[in-house]
Structures are given as C-alpha cells and as structure tokens.
N, C-alpha and C. Protein backbone atom coordinates (compact mmCIF):
# COMPACT_ATOMS: atom_id res chain seq x y z
N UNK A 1 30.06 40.29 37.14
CA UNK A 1 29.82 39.03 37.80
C UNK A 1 28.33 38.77 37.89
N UNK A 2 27.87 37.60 37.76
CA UNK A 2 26.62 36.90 37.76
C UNK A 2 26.83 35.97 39.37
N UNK A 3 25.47 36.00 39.62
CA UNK A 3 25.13 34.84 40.58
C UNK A 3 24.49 33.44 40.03
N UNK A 4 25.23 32.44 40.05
CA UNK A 4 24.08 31.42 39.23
C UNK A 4 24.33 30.10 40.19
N UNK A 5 23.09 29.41 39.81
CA UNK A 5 23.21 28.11 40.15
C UNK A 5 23.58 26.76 39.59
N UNK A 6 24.05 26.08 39.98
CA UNK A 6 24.63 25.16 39.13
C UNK A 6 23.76 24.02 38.11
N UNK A 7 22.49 24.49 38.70
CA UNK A 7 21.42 24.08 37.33
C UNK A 7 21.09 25.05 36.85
N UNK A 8 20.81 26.32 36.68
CA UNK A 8 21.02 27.48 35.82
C UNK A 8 22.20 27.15 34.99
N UNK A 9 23.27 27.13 35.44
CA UNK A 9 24.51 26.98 34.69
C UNK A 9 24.79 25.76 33.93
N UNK A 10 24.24 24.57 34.10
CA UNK A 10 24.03 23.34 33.22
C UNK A 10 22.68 23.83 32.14
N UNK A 11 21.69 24.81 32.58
CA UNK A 11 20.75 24.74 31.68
C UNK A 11 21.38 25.20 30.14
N UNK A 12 22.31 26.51 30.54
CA UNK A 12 23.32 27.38 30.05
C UNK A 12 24.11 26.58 29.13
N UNK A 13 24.67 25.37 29.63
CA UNK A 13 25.61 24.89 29.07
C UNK A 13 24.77 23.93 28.23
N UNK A 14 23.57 23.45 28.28
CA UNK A 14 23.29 22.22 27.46
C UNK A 14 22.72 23.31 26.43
N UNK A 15 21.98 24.23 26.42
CA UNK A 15 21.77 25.74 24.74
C UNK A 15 22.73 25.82 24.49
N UNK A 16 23.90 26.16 25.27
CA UNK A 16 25.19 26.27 24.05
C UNK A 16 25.74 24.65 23.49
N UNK A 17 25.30 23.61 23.80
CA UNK A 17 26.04 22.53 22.96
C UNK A 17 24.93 22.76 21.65
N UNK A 18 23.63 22.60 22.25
CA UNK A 18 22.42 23.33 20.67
C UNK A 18 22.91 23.82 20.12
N UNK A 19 23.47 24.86 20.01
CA UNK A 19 24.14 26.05 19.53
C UNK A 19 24.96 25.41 18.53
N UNK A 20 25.78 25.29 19.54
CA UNK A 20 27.69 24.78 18.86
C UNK A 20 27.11 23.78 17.46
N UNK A 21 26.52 22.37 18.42
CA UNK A 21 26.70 21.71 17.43
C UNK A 21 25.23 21.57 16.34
N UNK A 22 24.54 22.31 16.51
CA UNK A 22 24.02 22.27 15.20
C UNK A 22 23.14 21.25 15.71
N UNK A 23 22.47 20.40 16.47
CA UNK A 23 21.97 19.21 16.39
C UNK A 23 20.81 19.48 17.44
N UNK A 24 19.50 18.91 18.11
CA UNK A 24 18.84 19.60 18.89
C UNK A 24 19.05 18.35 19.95
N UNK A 25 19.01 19.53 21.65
CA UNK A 25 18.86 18.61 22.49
C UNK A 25 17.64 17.95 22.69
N UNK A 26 17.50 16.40 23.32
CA UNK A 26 16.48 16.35 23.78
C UNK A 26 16.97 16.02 25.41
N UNK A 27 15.81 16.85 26.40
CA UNK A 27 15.81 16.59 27.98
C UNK A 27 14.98 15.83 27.83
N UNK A 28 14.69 14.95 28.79
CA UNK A 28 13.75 14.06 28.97
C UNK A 28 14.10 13.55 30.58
N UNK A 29 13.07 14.08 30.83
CA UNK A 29 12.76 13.96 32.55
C UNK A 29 11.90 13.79 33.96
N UNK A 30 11.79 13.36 34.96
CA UNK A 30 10.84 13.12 35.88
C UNK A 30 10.56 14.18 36.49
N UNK A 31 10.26 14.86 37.32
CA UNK A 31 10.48 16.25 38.19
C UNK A 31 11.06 15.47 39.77
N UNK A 32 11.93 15.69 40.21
CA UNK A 32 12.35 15.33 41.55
C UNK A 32 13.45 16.45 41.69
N UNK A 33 13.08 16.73 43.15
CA UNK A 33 13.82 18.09 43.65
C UNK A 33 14.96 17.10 44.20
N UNK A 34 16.50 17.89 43.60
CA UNK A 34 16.45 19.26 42.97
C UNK A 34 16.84 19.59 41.90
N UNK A 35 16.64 18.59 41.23
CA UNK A 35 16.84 18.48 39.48
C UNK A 35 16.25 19.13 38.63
N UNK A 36 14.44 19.63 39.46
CA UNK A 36 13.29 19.98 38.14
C UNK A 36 13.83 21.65 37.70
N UNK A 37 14.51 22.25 38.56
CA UNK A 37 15.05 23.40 37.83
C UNK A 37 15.68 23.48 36.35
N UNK A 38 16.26 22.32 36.44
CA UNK A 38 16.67 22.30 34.80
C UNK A 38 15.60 22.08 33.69
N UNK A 39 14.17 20.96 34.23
CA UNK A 39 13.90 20.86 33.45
C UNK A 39 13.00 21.85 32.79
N UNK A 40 12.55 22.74 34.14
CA UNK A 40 11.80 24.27 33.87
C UNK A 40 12.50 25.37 33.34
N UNK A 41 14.04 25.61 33.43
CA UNK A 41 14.84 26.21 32.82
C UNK A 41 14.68 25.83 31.22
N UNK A 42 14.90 24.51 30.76
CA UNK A 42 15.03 24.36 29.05
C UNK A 42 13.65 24.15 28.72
N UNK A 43 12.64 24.25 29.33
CA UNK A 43 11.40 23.79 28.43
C UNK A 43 11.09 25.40 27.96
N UNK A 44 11.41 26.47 28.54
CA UNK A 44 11.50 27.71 27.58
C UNK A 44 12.97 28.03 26.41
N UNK A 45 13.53 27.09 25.95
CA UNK A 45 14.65 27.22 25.01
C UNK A 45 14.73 26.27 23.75
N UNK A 46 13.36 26.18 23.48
CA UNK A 46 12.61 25.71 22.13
C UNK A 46 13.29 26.56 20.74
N UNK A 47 13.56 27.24 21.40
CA UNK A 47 14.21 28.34 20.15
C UNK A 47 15.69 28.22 19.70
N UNK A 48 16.20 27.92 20.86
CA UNK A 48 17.47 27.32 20.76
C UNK A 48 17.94 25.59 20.39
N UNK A 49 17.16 24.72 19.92
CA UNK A 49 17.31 23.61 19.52
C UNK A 49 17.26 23.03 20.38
N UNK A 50 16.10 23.56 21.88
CA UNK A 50 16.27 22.11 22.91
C UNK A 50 14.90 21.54 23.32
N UNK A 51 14.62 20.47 23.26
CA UNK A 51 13.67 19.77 24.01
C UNK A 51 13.51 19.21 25.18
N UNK A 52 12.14 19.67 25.38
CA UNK A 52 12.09 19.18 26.64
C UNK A 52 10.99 18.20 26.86
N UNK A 53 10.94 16.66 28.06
CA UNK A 53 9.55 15.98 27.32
C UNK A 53 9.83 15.70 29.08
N UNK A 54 8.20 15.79 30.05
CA UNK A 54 8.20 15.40 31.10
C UNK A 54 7.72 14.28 31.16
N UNK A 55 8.50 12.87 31.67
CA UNK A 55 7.69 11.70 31.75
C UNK A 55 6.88 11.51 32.72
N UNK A 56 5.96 10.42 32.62
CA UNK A 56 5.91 9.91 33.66
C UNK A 56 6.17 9.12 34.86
N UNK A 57 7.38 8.86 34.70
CA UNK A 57 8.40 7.97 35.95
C UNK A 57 9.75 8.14 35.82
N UNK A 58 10.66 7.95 35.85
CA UNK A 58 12.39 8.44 35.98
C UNK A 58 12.74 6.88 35.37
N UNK A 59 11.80 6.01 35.07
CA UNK A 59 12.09 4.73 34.11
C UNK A 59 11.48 5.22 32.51
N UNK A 60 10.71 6.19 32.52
CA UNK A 60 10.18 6.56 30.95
C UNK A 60 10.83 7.24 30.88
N UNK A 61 11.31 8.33 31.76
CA UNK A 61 12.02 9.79 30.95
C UNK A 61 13.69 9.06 30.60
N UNK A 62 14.47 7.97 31.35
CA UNK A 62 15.74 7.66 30.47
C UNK A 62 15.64 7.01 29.51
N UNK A 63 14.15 5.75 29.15
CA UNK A 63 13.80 5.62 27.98
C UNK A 63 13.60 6.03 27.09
N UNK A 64 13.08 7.67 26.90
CA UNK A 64 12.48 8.23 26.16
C UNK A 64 13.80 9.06 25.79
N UNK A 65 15.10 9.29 26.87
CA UNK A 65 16.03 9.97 26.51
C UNK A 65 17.17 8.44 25.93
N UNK A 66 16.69 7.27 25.52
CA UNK A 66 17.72 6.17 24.73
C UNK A 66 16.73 6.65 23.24
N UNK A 67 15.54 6.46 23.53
CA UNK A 67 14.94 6.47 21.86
C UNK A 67 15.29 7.32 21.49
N UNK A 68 15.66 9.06 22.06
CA UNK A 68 16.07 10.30 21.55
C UNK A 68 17.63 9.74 20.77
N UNK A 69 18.13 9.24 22.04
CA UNK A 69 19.50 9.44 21.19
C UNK A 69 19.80 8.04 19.96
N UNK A 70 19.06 7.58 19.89
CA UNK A 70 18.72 6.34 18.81
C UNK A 70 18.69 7.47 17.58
N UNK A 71 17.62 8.80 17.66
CA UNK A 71 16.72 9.11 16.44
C UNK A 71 17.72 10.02 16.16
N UNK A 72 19.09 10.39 16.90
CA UNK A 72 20.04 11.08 16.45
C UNK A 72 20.10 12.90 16.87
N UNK A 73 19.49 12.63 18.33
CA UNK A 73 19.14 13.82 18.99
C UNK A 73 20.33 13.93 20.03
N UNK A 74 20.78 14.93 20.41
CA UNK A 74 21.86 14.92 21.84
C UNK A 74 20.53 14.75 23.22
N UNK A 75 20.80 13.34 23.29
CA UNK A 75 20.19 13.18 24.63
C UNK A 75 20.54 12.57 25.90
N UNK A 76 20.09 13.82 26.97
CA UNK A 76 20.11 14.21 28.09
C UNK A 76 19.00 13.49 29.08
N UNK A 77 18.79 12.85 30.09
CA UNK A 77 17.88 12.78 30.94
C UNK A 77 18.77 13.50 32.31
N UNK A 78 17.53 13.75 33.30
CA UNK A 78 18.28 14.45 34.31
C UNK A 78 17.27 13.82 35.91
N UNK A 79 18.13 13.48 37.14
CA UNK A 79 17.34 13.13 37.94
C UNK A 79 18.39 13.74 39.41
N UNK A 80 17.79 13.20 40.49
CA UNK A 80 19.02 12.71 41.97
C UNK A 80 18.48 11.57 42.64
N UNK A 81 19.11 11.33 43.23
CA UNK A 81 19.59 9.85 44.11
C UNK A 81 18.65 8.66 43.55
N UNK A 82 17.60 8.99 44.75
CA UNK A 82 16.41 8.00 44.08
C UNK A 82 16.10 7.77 42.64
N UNK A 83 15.71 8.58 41.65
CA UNK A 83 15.54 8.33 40.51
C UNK A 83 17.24 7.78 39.65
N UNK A 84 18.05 8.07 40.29
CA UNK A 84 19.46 7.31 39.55
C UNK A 84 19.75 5.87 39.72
N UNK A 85 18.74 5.45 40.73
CA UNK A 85 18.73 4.04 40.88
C UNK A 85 17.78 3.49 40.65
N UNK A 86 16.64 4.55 40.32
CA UNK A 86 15.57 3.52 39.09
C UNK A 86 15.63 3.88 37.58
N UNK A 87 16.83 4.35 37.19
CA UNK A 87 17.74 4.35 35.80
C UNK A 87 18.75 3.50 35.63
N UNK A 88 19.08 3.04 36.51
CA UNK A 88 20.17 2.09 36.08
C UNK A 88 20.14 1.28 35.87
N UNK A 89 19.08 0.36 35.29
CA UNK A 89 19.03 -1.20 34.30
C UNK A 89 18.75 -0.23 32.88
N UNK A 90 18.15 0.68 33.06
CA UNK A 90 17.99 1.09 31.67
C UNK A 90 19.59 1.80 31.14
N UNK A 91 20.48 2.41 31.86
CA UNK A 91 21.35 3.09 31.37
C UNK A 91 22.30 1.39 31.04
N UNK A 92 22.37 0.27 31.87
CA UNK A 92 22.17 -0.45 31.26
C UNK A 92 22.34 -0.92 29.52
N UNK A 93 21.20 -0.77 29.22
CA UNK A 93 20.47 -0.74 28.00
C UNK A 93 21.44 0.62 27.20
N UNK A 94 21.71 0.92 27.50
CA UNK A 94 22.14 2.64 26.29
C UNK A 94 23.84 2.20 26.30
N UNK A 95 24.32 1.53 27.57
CA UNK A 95 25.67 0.75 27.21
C UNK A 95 25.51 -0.07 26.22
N UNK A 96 25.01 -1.15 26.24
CA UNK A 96 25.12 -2.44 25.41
C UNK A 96 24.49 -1.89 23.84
N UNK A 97 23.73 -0.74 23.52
CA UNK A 97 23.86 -0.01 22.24
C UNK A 97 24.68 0.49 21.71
N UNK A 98 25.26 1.25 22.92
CA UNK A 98 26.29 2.23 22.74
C UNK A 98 26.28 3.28 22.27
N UNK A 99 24.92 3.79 22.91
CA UNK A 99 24.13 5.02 22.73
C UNK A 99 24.48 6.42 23.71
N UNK A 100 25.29 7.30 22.98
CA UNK A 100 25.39 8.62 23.48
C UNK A 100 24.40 9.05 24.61
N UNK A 101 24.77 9.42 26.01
CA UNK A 101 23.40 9.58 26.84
C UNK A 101 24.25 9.74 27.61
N UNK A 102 23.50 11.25 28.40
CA UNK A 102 23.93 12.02 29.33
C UNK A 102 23.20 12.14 30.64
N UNK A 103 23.87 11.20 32.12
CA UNK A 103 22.64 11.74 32.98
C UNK A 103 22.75 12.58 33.67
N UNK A 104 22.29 13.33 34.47
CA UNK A 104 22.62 14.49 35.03
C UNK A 104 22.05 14.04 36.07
N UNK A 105 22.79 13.45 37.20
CA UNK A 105 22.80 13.44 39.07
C UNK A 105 22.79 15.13 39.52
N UNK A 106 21.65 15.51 40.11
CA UNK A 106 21.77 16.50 41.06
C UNK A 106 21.83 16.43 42.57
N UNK A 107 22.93 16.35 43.32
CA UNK A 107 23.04 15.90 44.28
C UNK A 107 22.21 16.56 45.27
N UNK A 108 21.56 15.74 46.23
CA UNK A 108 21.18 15.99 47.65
C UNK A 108 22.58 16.16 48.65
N UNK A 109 21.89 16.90 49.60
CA UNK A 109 23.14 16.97 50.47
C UNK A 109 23.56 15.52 51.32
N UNK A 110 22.05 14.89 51.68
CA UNK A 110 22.38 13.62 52.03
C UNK A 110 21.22 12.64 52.03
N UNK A 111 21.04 11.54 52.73
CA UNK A 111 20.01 10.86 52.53
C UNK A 111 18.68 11.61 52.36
N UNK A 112 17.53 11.13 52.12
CA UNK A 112 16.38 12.05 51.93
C UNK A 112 16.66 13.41 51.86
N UNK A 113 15.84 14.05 52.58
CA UNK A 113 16.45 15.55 52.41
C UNK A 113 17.60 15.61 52.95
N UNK A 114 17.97 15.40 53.53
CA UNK A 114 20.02 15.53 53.81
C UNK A 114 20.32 16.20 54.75
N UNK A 115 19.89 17.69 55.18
CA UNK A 115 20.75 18.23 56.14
C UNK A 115 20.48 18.28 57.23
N UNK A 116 18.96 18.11 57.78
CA UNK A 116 18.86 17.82 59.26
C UNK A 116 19.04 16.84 59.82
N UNK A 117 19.80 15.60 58.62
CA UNK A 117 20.55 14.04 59.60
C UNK A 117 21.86 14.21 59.25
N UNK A 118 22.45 14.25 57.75
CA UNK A 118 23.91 14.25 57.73
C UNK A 118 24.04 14.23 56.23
N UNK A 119 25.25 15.12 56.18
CA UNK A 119 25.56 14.95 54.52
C UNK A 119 26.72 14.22 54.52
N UNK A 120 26.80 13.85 52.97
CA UNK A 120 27.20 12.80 52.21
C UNK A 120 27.43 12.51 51.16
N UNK A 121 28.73 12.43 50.10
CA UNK A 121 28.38 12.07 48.57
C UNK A 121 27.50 11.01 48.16
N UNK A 122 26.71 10.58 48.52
CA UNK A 122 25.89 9.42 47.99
C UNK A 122 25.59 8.96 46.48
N UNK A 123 25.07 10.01 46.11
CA UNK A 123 24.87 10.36 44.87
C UNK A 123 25.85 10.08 44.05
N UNK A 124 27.26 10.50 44.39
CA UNK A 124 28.67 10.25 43.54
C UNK A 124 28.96 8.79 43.80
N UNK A 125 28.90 8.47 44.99
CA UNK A 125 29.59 7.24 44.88
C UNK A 125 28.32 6.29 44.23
N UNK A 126 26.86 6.36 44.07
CA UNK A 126 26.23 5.88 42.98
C UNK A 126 26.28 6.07 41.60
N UNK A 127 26.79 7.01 41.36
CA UNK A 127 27.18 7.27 40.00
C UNK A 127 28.49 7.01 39.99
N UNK A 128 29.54 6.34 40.66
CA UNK A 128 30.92 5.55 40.48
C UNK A 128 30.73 4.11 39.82
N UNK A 129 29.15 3.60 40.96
CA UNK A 129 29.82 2.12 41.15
C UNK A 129 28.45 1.52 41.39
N UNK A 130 27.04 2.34 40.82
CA UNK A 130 25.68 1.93 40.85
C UNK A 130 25.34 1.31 39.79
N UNK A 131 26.24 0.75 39.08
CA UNK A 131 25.40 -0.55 38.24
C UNK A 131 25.52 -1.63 37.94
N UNK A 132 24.70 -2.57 37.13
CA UNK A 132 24.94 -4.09 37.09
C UNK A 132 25.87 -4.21 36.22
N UNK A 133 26.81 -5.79 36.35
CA UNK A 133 27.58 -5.94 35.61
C UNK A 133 28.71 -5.25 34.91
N UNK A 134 29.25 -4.87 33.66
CA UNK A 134 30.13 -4.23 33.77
C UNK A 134 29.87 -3.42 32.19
N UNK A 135 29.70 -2.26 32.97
CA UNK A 135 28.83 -1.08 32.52
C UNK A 135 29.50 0.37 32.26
N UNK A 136 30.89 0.24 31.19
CA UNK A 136 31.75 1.55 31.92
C UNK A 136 31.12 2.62 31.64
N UNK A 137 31.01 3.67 32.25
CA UNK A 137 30.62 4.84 32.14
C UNK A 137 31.35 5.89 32.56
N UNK A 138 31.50 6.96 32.03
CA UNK A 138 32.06 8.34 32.25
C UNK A 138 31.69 9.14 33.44
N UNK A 139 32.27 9.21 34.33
CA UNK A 139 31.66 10.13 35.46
C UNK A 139 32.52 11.43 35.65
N UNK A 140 31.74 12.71 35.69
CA UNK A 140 32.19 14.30 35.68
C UNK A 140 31.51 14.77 37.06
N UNK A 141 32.75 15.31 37.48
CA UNK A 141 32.10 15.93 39.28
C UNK A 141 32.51 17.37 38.97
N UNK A 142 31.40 18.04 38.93
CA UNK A 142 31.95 19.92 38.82
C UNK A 142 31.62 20.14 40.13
N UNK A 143 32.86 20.82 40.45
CA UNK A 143 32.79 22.02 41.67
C UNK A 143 32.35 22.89 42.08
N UNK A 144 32.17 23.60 41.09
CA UNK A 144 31.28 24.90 41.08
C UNK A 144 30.45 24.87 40.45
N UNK A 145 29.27 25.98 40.64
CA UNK A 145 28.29 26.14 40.01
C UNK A 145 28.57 26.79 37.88
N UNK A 146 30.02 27.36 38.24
CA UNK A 146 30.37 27.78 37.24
C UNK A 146 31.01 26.83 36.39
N UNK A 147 31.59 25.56 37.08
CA UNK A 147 32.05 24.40 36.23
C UNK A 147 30.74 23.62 36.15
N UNK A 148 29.51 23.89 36.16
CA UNK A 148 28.48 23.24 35.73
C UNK A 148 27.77 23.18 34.23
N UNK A 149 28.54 24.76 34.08
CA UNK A 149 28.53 25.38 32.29
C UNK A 149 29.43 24.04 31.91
N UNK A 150 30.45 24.19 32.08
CA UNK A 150 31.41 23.35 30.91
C UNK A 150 31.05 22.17 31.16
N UNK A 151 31.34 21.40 32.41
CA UNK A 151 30.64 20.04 32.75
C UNK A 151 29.48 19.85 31.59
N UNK A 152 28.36 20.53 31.02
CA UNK A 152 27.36 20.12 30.76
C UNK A 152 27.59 19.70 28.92
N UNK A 153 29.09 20.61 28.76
CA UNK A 153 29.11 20.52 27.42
C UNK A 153 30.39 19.40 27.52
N UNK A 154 31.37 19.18 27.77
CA UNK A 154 32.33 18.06 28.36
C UNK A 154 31.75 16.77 28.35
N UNK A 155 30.51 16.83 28.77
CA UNK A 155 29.99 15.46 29.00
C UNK A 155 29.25 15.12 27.54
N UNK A 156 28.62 16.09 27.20
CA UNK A 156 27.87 15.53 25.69
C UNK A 156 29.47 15.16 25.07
N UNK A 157 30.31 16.05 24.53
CA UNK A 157 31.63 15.23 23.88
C UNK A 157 32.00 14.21 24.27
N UNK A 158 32.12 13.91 25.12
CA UNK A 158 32.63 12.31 26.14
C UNK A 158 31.41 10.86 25.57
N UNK A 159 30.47 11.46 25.85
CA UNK A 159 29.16 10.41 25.32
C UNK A 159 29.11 10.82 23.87
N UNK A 160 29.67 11.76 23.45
CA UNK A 160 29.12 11.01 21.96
C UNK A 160 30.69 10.94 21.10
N UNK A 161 31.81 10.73 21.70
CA UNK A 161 33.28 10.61 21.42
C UNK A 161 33.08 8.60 21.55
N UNK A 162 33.06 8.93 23.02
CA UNK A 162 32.93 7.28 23.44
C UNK A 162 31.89 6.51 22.92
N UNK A 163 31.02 6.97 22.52
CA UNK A 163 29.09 6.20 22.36
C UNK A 163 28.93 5.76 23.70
N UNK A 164 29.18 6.27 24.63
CA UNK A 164 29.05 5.36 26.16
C UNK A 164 27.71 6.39 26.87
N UNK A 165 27.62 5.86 27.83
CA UNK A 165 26.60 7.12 28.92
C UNK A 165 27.28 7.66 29.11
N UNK A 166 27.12 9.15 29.45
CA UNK A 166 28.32 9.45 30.39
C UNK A 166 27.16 10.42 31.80
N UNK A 167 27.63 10.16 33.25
CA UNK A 167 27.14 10.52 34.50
C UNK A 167 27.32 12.04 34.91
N UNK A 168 26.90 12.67 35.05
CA UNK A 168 27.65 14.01 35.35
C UNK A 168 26.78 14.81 36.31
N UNK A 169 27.26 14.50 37.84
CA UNK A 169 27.02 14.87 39.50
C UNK A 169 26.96 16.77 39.52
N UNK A 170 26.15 17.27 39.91
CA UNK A 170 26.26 18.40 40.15
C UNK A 170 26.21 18.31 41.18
N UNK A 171 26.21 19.68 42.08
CA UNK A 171 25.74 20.30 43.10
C UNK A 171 25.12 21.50 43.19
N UNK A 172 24.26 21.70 44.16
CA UNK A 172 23.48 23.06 44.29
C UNK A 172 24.50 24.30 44.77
C-alpha cells in the first residue's frame, strides 16, 4: 500500500495517458493552491511525454492549453474555484471548436480558504452549471484520491471521444 494524494495520483494518471497513447501531454497552468501540486509534480516528467508551461493568468494558461490541443497535443489546464471562473468564456471557446480539453477543478473545502467558515461543493456545482449559454461539457467527480489515477485518464478519453471539454473535480 501507498499513501497518495489525489494530485499525486492525477499527476500519475496524466504520464500514464503519455504513455498509453503515444501522444505528449501538454499542462498548461496558473499556480493557485491547491492545484500547483500537479503542476510541480509533471514539470519533472519531460521524459515521459509531458509538458508543462506556467502562465501568466488562469486566462493564458486555458488559452495556451486550446492552442495545445489545436497543435494535436493531449491538453490539460488545471486550476480551483476562482481561476474556474476566469476560464469559462474561454472553455467557451474550446466548445464551439470542439477541441479536446481537460480541466482539472481542485476543490477547496469551501469559500476562500474553506474550513474556518464552512465547507461546501462549490467548485462542483461550478463545474455542473458555470457557463454561458449552452456549453455541454463532461463532468467526472472522483472520490478518492485513488480514483484520481483513473479519473485523469477517463477524462482525456471522454474529451477526445466527444471533442468536447471535459471538467474533472478532485479533492485533496
């Protein structure tokens, strides 16, 4: 038995879709806690077919993860709460292409930092029903830190089965 976290275990799972499918990831991301674990986890797995590119705002890094998946890269951006609602005119944009794109919500426990006022799915029910117009998207809720492995590879098939975004909520 291993101890892992459920961004350890998504880091895990997005090297093995590298792997599997032969194709390289690209991450492309802002740093906002408690997401930046992933992105410090894959920026050492260059070896394994994954990229990693830190933007400068959580509006460049899902841009930079639509041009990835334009150039025929498996792309990933990754954020929580706040930054999922300054992605969503752009995810937007990766619907009406119909561009493969994976976001990765890392949930807070609740508003701001969360647990010394109250927790809350927030995060999920923004990734249900946080965008304009009519925008379908794929949403994946893993339970465990250990359904964060498969979640991470589930969701690239889903987005690039469908060509849609697809949302996929972790937890710590």
């Amino acid at each position: 038995y291993r101890r892992i976290s459920g961004n350890e275990a998504t880091v895990l799972g997005l090297a093995a879709v590298a792997m599997k499918s032969g194709k390289d990831v690209l991450y492309s991301s802002y740093p906002i806690t408690p997401a930046s674990e992933i992105l410090h986890g894959l920026s050492g797995l260059k070896h394994l077919g994954v990229k990693t590119f830190q933007a400068e705002d959580e509006i460049a890094a899902i841009c930079a993860a639509i041009g990835g998946s334009f150039a025929g890269d498996i792309a990933v951006t990754g954020t929580s709460g706040p930054g999922l609602a300054l992605k969503s005119e752009a995810l937007g944009l990766a619907v009406m292409y119909e561009l493969p794109l994976v976001v990765i919500d890392v949930q807070r426990a609740g508003p701001a930092t969360g647990m010394p006022t109250k927790t809350e799915q927030g995060d999920l029910l923004q990734s249900l029903y946080g965008r304009t117009g009519e925008s379908p998207c794929v949403v994946l809720a893993a339970s465990t830190p250990a359904d964060c492995f498969d979640m991470a590879i589930e969701a690239v098939r889903l987005a690039v089965r469908y060509m849609t975004p697809d949302r996929k909520s972790t937890r710590l």
